[in-house]
Protein backbone atom coordinates (compact mmCIF):
# COMPACT_ATOMS: atom_id res chain seq x y z
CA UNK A 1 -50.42 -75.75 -35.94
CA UNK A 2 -52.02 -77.52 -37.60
CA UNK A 3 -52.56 -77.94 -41.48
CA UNK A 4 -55.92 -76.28 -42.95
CA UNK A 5 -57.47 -76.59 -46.20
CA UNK A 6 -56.23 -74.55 -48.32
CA UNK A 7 -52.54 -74.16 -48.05
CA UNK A 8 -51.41 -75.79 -50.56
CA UNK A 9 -53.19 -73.35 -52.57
CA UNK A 10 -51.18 -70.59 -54.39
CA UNK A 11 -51.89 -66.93 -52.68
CA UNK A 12 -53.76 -64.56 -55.61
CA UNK A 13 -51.44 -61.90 -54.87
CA UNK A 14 -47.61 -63.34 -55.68
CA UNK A 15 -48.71 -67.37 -55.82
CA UNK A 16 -46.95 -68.41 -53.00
CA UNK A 17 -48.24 -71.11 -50.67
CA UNK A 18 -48.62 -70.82 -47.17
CA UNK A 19 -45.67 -72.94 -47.28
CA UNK A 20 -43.37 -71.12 -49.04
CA UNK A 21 -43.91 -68.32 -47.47
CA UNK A 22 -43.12 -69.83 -44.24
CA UNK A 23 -40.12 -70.93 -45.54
CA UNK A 24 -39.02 -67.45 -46.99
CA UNK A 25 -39.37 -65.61 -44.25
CA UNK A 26 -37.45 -67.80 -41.81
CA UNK A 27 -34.54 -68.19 -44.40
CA UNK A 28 -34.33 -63.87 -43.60
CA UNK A 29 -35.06 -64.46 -40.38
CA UNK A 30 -31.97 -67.28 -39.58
CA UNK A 31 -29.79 -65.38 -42.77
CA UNK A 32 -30.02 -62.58 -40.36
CA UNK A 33 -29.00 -64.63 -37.35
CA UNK A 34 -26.57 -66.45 -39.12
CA UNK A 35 -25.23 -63.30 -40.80
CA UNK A 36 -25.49 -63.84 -44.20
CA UNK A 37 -23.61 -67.61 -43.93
CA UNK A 38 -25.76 -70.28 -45.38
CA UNK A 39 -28.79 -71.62 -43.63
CA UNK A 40 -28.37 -75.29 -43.04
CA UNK A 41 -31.60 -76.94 -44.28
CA UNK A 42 -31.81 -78.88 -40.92
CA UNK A 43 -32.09 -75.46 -39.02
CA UNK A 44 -34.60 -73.89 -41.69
CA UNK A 45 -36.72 -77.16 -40.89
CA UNK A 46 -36.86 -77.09 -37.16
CA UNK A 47 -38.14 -73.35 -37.44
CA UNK A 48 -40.70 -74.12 -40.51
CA UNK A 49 -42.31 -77.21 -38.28
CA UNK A 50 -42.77 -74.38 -35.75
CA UNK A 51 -45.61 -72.84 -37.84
CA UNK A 52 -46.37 -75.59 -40.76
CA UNK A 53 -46.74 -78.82 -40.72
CA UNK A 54 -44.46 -80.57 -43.15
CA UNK A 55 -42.36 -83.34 -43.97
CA UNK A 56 -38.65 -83.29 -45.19
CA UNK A 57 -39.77 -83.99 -48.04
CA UNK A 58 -42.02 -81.32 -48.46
CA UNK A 59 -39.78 -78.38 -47.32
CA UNK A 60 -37.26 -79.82 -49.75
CA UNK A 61 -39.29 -79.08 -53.08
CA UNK A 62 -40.46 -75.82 -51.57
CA UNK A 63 -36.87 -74.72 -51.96
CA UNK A 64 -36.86 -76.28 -55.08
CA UNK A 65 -39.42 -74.34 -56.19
CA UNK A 66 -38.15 -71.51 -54.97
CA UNK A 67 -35.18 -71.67 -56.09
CA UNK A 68 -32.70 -72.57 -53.71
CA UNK A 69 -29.43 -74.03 -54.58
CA UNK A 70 -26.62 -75.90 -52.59
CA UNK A 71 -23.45 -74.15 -53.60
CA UNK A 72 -20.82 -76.46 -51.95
């Protein structure tokens, strides 16, 4: 897919990008798979490239900016 215009732009409705939403809902999706262990971020990235186009790079400070913590 590729990328369009506007997503990098924050949704109106909860300021997400298109993005970080991507990313949120395949961190349920593999949490579910994975059953509740950790998601490695390698994984979460082969699924997100599946419907975004991003870099490492990218995805990393999307789960910065969501939030997302390494808890070694």
């Amino acid at each position: 897919m590729g990328r369009g215009e506007h997503d990098g732009l924050p949704d109106v409705r909860d300021g997400l990008t298109r993005l970080e939403r991507v990313v949120l809902w395949q961190l349920g999706v593999l949490s579910e798979e994975l059953r509740g262990r950790n998601v490695p971020t390698a994984m979460l990235y082969g699924r997100v490239v599946e419907h975004v186009n991003v870099s490492v790079g990218e995805l990393q400070a999307a789960l910065v900016r969501l939030g997302a913590r390494n808890d070694r």
